[in-house]
C-alpha atoms as a PDB file:
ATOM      1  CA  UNK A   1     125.994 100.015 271.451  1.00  0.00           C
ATOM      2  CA  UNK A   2     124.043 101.246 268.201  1.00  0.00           C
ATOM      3  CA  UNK A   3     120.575 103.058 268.085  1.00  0.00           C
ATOM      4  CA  UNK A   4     118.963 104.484 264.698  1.00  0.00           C
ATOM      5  CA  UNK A   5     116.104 106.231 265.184  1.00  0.00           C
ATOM      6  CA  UNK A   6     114.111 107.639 262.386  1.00  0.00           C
ATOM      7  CA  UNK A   7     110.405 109.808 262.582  1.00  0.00           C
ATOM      8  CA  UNK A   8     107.478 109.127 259.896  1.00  0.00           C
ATOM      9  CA  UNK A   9     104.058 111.301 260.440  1.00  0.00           C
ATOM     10  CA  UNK A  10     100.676 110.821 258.567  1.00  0.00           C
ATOM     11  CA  UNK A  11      98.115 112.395 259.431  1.00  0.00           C
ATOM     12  CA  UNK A  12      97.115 111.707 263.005  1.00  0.00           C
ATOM     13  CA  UNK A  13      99.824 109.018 263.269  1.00  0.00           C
ATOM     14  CA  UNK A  14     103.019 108.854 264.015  1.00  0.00           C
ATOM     15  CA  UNK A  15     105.780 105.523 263.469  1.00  0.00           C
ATOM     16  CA  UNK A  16     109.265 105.809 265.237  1.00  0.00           C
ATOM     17  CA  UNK A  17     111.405 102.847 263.765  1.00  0.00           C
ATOM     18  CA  UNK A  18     114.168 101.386 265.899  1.00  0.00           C
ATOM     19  CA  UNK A  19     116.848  99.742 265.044  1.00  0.00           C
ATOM     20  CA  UNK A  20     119.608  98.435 266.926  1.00  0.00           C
ATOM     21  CA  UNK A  21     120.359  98.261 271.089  1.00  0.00           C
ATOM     22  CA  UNK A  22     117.421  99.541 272.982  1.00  0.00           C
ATOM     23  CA  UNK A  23     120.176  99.727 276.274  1.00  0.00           C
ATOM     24  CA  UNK A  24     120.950 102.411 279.069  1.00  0.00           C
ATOM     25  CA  UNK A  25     123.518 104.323 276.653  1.00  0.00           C
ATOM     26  CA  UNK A  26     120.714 104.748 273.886  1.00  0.00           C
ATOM     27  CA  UNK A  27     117.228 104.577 275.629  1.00  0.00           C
ATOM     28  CA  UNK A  28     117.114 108.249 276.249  1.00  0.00           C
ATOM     29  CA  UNK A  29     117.621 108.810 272.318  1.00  0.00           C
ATOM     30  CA  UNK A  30     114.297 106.952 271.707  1.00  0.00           C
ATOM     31  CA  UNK A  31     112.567 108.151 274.710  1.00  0.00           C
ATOM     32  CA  UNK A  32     113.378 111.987 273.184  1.00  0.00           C
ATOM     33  CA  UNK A  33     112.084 110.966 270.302  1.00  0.00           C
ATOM     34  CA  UNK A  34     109.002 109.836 270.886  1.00  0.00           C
ATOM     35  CA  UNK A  35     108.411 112.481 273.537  1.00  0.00           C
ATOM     36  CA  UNK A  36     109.133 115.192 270.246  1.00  0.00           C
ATOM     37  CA  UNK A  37     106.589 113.561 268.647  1.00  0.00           C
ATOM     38  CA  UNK A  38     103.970 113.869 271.059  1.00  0.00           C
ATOM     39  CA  UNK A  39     104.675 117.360 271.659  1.00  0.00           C
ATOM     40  CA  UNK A  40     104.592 118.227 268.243  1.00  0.00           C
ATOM     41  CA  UNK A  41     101.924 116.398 266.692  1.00  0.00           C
ATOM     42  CA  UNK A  42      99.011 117.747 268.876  1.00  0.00           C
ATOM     43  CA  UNK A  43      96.284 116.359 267.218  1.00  0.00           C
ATOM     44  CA  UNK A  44      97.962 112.424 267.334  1.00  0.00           C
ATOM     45  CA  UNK A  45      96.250 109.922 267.935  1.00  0.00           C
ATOM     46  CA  UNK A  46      98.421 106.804 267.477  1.00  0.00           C
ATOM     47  CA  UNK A  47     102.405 106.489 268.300  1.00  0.00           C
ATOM     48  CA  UNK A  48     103.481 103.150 266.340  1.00  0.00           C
ATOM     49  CA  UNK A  49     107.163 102.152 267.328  1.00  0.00           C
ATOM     50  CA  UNK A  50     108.180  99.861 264.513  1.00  0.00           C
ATOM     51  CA  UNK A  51     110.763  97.474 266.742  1.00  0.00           C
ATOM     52  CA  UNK A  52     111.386  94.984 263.712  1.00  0.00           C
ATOM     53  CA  UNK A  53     115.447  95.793 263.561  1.00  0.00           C
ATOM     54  CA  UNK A  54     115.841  96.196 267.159  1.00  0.00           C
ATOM     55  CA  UNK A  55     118.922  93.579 267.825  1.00  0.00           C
ATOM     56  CA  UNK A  56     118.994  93.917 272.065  1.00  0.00           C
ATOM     57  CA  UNK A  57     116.611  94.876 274.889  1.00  0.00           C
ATOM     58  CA  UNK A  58     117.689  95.488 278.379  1.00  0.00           C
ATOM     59  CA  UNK A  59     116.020  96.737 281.687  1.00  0.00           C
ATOM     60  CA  UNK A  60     116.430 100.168 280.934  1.00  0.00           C
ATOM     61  CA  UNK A  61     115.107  99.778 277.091  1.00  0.00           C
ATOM     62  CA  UNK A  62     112.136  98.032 278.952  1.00  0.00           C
ATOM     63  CA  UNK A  63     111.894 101.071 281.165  1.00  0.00           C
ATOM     64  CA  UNK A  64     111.654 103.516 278.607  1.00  0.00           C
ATOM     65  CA  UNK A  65     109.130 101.408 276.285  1.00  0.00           C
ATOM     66  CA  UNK A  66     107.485 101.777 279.770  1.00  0.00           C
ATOM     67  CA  UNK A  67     107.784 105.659 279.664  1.00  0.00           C
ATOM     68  CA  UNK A  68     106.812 105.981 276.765  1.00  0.00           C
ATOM     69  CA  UNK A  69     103.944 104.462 277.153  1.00  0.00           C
ATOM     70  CA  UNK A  70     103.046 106.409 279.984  1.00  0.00           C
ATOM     71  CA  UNK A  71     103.801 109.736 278.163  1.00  0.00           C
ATOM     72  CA  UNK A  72     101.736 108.746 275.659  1.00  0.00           C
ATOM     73  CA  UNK A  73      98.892 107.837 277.761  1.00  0.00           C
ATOM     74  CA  UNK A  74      99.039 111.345 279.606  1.00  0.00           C
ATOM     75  CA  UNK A  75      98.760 113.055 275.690  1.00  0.00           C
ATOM     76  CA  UNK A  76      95.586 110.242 275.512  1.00  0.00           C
ATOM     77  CA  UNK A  77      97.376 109.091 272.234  1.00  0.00           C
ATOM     78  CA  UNK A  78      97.151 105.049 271.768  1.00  0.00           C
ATOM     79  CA  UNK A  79     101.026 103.667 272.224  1.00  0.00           C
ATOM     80  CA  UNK A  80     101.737 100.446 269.684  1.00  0.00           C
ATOM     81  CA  UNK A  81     104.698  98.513 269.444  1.00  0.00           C
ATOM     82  CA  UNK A  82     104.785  97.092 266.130  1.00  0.00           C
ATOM     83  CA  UNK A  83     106.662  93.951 264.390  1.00  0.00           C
ATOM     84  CA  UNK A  84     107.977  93.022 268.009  1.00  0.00           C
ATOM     85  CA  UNK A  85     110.850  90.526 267.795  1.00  0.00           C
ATOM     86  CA  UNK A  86     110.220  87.409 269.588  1.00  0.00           C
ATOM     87  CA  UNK A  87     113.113  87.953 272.018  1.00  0.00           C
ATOM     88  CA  UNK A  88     111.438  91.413 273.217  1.00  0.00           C
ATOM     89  CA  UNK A  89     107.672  89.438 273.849  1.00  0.00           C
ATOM     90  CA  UNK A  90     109.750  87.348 276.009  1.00  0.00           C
ATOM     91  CA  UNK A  91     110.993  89.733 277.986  1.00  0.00           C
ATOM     92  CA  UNK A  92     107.769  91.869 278.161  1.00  0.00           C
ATOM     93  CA  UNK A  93     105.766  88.469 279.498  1.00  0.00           C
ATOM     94  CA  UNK A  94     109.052  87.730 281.964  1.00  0.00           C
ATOM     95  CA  UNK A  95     107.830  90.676 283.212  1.00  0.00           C
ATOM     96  CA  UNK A  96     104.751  90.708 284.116  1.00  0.00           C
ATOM     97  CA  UNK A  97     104.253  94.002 281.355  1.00  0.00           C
ATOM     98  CA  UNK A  98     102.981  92.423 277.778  1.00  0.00           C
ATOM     99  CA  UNK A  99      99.282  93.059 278.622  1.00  0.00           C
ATOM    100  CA  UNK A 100     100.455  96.910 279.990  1.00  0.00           C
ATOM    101  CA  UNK A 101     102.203  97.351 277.271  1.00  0.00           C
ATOM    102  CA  UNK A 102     100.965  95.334 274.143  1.00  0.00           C
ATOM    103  CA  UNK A 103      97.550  96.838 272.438  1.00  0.00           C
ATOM    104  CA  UNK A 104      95.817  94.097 269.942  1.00  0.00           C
ATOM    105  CA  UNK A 105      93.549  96.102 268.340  1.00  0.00           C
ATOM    106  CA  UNK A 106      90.419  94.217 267.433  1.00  0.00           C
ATOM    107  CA  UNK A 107      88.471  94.741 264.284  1.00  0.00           C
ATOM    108  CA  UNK A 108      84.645  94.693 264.520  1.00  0.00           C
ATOM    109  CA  UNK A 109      84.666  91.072 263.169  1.00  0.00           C
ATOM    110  CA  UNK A 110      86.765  89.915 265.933  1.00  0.00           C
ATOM    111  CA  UNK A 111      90.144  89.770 263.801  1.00  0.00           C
ATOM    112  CA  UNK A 112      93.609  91.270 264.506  1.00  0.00           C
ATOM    113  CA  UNK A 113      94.077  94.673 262.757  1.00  0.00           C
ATOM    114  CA  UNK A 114      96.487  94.440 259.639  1.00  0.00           C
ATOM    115  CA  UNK A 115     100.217  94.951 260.680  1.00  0.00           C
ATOM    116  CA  UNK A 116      99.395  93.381 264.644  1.00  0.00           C
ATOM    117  CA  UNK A 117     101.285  90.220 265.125  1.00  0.00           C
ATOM    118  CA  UNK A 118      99.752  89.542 268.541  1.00  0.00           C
ATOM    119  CA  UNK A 119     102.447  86.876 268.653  1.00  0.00           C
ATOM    120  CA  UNK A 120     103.725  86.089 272.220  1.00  0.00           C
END
């Protein structure tokens, strides 16, 4: 299984880009990640994960999108999982966790932000 990670900051956002196996050998590497982020970007306010080269999801990469989430919640900074791959909007509306998970920011004329697929 193959995870590459890699950390952008601007300003008061933050993009971890995935690529690769999102699995139980190589969730933890993403979850510590993010989690560095958070605790060293105190005045964040967004935590994009850019998922457009991740290859494989399983229950434990759903897990930790699920942790981060909440860590990212607790540090009041918006979680968004960008370019998701259609396999991985399958799996979050299997189960049950798209709308938990999946933020569609809406601009004041009622449109999807740039970047947001909002594809299911």
């Amino acid at each position: 299984m193959n995870l590459s990670l890699n950390t952008t900051t601007s300003g008061r956002s933050a993009c971890v880009r995935v690529s690769g196996d999102l699995v139980y050998e190589t969730v933890d590497a993403m979850v510590d990640a993010a989690v560095r982020v958070l605790g060293q970007q105190p005045a964040l306010t967004h935590l994009h994960l850019d998922l457009a080269e991740l290859a494989f999801c399983d229950s434990a990469g759903l897990s930790g999108l699920l942790l981060v989430h909440r860590r990212s919640a607790q540090a009041g900074v918006l979680l968004h999982l960008d370019h998701r791959p259609r396999f991985l909007d399958r799996i979050l509306d299997l189960t049950g966790t798209f709308e938990h998970l999946v933020t569609v920011p809406v601009s004041e004329a009622g449109q999807k932000a740039p970047g947001e697929t909002g594809v299911r």
